[in-house]
PDB file of N, CA and C in Angstrom:
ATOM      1  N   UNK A   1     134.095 119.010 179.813  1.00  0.00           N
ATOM      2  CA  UNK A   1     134.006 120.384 179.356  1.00  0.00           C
ATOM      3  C   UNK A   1     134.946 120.590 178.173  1.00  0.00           C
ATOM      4  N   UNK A   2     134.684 121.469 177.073  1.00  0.00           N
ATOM      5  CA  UNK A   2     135.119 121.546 176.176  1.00  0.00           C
ATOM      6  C   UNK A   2     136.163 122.724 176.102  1.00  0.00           C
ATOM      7  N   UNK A   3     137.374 122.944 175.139  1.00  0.00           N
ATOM      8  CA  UNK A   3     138.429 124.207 175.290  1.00  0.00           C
ATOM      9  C   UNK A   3     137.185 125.279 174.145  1.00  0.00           C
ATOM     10  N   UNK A   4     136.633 124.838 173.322  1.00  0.00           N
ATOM     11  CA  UNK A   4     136.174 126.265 172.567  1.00  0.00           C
ATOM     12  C   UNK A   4     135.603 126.924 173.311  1.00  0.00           C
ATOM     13  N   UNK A   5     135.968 128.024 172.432  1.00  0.00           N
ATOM     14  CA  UNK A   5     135.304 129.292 172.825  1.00  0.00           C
ATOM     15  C   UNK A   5     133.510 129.364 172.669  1.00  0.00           C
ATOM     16  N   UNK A   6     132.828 130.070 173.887  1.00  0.00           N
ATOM     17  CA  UNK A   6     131.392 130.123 173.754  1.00  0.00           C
ATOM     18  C   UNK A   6     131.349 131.297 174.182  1.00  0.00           C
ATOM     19  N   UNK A   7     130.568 132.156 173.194  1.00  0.00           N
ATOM     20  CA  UNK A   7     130.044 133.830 173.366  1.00  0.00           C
ATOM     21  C   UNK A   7     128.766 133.465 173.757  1.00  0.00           C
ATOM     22  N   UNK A   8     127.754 133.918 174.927  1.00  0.00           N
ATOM     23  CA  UNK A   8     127.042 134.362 175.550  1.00  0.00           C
ATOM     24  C   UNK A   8     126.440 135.687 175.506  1.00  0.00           C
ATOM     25  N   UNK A   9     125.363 135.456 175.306  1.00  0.00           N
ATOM     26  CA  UNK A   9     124.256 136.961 174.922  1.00  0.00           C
ATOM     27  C   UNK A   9     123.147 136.339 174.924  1.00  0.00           C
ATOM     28  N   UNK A  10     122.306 137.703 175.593  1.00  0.00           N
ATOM     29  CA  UNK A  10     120.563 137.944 175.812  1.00  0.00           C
ATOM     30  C   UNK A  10     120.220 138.147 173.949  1.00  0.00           C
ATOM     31  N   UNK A  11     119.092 137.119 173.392  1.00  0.00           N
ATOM     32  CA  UNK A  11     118.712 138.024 172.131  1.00  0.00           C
ATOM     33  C   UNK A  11     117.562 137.864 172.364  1.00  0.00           C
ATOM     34  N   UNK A  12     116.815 139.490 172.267  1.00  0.00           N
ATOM     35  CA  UNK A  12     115.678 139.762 172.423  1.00  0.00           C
ATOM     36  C   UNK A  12     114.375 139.235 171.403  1.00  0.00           C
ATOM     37  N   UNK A  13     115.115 138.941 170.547  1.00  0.00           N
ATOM     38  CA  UNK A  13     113.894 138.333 169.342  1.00  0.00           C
ATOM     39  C   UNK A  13     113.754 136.831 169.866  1.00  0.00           C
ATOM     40  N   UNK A  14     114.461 136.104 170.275  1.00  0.00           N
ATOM     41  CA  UNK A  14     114.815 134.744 170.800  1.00  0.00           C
ATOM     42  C   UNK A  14     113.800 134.881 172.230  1.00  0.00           C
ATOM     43  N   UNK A  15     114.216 135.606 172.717  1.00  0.00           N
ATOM     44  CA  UNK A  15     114.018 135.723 174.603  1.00  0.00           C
ATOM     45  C   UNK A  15     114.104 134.497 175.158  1.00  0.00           C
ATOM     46  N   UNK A  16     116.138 134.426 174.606  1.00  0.00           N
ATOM     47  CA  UNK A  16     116.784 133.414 175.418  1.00  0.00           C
ATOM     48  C   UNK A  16     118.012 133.991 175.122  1.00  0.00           C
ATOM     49  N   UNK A  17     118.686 133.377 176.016  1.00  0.00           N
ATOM     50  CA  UNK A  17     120.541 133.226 176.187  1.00  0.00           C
ATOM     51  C   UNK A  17     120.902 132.572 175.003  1.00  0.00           C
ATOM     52  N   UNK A  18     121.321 132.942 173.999  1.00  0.00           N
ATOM     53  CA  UNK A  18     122.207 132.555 172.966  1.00  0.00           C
ATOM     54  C   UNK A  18     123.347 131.744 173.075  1.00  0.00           C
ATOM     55  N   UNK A  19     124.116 130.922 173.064  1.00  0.00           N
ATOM     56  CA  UNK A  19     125.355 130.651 173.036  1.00  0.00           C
ATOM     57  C   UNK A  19     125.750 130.024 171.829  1.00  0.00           C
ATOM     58  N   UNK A  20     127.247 131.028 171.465  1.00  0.00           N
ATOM     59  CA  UNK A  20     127.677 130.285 169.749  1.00  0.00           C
ATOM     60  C   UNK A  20     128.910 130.022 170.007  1.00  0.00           C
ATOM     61  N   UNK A  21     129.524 128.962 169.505  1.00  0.00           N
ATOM     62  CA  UNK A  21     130.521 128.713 169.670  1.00  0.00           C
ATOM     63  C   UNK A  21     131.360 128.712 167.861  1.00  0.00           C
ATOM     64  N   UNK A  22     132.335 130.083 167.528  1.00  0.00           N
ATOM     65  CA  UNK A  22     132.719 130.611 166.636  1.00  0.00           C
ATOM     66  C   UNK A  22     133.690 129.396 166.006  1.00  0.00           C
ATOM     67  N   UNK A  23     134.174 128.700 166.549  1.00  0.00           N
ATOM     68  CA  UNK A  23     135.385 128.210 165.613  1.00  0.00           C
ATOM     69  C   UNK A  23     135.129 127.053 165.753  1.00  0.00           C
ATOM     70  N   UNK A  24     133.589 126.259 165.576  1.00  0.00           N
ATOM     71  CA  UNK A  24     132.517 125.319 164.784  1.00  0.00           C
ATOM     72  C   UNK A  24     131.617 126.119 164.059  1.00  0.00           C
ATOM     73  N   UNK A  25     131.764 126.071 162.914  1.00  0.00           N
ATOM     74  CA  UNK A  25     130.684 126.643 161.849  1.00  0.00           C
ATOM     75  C   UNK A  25     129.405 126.105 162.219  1.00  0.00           C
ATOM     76  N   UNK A  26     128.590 127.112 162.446  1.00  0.00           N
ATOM     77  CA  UNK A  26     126.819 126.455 162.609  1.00  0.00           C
ATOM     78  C   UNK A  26     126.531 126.167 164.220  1.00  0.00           C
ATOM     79  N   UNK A  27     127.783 125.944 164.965  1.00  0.00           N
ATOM     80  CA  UNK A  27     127.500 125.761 166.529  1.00  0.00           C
ATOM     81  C   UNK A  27     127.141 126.367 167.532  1.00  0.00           C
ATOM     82  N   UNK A  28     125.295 126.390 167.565  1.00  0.00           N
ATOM     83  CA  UNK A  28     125.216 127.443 168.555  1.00  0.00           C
ATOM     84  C   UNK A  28     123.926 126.838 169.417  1.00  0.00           C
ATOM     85  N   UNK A  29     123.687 127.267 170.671  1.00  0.00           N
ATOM     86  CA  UNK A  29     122.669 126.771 171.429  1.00  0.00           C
ATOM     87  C   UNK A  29     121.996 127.574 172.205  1.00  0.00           C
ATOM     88  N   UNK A  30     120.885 127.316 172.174  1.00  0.00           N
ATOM     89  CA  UNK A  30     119.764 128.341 173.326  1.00  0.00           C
ATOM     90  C   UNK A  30     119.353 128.304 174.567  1.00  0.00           C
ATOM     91  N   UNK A  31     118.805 128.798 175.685  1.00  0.00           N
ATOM     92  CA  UNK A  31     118.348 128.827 176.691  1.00  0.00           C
ATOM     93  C   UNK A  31     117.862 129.700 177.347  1.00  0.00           C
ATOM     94  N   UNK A  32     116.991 129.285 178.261  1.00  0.00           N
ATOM     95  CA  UNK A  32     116.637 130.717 179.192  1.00  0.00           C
ATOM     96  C   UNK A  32     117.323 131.083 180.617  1.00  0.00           C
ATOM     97  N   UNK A  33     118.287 130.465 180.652  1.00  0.00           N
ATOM     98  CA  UNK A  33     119.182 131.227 181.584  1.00  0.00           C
ATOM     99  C   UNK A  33     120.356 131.125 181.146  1.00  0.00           C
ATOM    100  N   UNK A  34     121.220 131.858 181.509  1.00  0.00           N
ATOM    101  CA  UNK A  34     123.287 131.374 180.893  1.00  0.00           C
ATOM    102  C   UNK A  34     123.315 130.178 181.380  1.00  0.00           C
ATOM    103  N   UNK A  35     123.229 129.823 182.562  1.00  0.00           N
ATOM    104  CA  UNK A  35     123.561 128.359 182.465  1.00  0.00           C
ATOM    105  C   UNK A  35     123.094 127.161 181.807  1.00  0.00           C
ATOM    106  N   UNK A  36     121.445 127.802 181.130  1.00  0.00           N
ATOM    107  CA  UNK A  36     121.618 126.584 180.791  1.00  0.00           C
ATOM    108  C   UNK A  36     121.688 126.788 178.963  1.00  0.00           C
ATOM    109  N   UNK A  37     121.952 127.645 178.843  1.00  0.00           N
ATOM    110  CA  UNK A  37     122.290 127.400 177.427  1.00  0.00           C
ATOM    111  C   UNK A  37     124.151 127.180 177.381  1.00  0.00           C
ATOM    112  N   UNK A  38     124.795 127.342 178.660  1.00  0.00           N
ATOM    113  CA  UNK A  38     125.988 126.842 178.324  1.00  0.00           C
ATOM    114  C   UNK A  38     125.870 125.503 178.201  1.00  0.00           C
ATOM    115  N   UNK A  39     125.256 124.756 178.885  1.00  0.00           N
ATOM    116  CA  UNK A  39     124.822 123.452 178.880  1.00  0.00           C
ATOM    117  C   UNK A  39     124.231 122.781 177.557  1.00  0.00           C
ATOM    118  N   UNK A  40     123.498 123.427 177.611  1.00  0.00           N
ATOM    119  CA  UNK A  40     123.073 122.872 176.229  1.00  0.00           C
ATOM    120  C   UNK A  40     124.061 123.167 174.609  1.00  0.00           C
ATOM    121  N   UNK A  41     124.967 124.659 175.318  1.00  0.00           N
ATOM    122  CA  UNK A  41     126.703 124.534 173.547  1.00  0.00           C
ATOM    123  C   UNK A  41     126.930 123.376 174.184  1.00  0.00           C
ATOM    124  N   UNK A  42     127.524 122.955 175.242  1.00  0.00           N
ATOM    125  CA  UNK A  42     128.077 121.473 175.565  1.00  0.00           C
ATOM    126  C   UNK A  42     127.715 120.268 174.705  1.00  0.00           C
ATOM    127  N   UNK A  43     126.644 120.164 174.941  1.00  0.00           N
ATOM    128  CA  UNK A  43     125.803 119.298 174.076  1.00  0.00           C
ATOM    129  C   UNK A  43     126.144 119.206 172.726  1.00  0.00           C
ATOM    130  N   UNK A  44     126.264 120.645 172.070  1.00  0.00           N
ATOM    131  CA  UNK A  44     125.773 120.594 170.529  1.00  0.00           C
ATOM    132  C   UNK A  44     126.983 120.732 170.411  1.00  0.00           C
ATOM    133  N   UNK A  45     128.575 121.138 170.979  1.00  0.00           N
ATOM    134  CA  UNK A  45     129.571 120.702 170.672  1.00  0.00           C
ATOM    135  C   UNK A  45     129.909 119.621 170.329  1.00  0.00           C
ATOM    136  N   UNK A  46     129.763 118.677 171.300  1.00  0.00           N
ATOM    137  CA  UNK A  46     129.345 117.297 171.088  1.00  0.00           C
ATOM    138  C   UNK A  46     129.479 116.282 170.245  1.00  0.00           C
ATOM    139  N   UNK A  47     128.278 117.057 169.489  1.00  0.00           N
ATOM    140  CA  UNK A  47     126.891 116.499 168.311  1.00  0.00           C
ATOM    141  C   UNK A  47     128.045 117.034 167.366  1.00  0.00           C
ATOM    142  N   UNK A  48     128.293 118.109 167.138  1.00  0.00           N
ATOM    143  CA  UNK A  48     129.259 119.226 165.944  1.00  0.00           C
ATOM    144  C   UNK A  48     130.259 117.999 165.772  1.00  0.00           C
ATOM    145  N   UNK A  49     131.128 117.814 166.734  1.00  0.00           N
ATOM    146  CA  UNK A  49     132.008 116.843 166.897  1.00  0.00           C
ATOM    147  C   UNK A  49     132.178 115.387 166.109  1.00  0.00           C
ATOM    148  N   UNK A  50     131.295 115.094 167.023  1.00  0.00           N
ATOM    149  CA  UNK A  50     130.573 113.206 166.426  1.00  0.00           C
ATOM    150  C   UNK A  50     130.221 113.478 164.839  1.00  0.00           C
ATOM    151  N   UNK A  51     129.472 114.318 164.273  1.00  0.00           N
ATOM    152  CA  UNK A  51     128.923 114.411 163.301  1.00  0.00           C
ATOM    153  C   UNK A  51     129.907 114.781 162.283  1.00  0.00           C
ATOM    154  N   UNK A  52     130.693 115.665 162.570  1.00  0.00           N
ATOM    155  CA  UNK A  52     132.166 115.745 161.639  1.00  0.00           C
ATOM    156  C   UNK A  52     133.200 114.505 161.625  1.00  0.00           C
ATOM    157  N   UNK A  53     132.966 113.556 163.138  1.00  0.00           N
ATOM    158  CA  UNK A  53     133.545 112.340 162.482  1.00  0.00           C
ATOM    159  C   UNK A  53     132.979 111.643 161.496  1.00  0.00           C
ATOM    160  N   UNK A  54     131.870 111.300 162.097  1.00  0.00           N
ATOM    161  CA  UNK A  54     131.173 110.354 160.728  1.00  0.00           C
ATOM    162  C   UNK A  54     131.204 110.935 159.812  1.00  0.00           C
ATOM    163  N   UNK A  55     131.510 112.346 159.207  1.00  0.00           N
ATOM    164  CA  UNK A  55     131.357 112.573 157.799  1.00  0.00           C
ATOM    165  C   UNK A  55     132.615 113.088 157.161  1.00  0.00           C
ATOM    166  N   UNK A  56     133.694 112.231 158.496  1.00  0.00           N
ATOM    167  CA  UNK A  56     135.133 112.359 157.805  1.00  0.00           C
ATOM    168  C   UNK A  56     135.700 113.798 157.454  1.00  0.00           C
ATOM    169  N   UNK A  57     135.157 115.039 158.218  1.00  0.00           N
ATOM    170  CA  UNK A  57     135.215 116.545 158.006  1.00  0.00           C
ATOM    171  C   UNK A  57     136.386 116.808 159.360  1.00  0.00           C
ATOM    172  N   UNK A  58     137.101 117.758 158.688  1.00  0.00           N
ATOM    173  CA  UNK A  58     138.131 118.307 159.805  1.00  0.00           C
ATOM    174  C   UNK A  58     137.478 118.305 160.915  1.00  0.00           C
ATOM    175  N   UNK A  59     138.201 118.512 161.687  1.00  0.00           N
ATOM    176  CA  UNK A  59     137.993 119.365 163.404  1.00  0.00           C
ATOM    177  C   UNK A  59     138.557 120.528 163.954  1.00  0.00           C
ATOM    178  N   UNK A  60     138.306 121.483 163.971  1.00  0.00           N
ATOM    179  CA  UNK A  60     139.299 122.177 164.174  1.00  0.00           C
ATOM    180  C   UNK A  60     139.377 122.731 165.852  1.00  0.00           C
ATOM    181  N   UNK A  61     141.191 122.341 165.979  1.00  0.00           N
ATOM    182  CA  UNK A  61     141.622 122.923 166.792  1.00  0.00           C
ATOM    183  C   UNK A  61     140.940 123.636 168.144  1.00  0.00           C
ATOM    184  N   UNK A  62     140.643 123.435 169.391  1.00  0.00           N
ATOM    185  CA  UNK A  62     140.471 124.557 170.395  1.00  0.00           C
ATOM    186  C   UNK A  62     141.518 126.113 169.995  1.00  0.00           C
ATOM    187  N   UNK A  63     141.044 126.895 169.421  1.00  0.00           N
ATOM    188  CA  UNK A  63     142.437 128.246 169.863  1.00  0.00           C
ATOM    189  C   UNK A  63     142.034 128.911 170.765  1.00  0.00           C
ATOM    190  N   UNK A  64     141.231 128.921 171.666  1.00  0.00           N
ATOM    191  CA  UNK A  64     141.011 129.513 173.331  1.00  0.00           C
ATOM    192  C   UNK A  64     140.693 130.568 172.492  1.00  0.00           C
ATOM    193  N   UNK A  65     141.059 131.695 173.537  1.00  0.00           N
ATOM    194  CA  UNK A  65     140.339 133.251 172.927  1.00  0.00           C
ATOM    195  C   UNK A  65     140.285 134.027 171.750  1.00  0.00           C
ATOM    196  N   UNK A  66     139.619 134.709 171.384  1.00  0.00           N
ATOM    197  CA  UNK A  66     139.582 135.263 170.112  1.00  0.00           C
ATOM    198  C   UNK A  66     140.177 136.387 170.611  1.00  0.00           C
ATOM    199  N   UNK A  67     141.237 137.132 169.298  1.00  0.00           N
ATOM    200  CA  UNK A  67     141.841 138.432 169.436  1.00  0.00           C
ATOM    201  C   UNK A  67     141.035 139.700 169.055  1.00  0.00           C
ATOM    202  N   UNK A  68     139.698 139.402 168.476  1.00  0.00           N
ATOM    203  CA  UNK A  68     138.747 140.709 168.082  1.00  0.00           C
ATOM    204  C   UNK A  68     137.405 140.328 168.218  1.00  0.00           C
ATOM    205  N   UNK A  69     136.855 140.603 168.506  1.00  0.00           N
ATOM    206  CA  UNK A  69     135.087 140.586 168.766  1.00  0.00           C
ATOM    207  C   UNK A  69     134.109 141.731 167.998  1.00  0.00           C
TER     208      UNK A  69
END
C-alpha cells in the first residue's frame, strides 16, 4: 500500500468512482465501486512510479494529507 494521498468521488459523467491521486501529476484511476477503483490508484501509482524511473523524472515525496481541498 502506498503513503499518497487518494481523493475518492462518484462522477456522474464517468458513472464510476474516480480516484486521483494529487501529488502524482496525471495519477488517477476508475471504477465502479470505491474499492475497486482504490485498487486500481494502487496500480497506476505503481505504473506513475516505475515510469518516472525509467525516465529518470523526480518522485515526489508521500506528504500524507492535504491542508485545503
Amino acid at each position: 500500500m502506498t503513503k499518497y494521498e487518494i481523493i475518492l468521488y462518484w462522477s456522474v459523467d464517468d458513472g464510476a468512482f474516480i480516484a486521483e491521486v494529487p501529488e502524482l501529476p496525471g495519477c488517477a484511476a476508475d471504477g465502479p465501486t470505491r474499492q475497486e477503483a482504490l485498487t486500481n490508484a494502487e496500480i497506476v501509482i505503481q505504473e506513475w512510479i516505475e515510469t518516472a524511473q525509467e525516465l529518470g523524472r523526480p518522485i515526489p515525496e508521500p506528504k500524507g494529507r492535504l491542508l485545503f481541498a
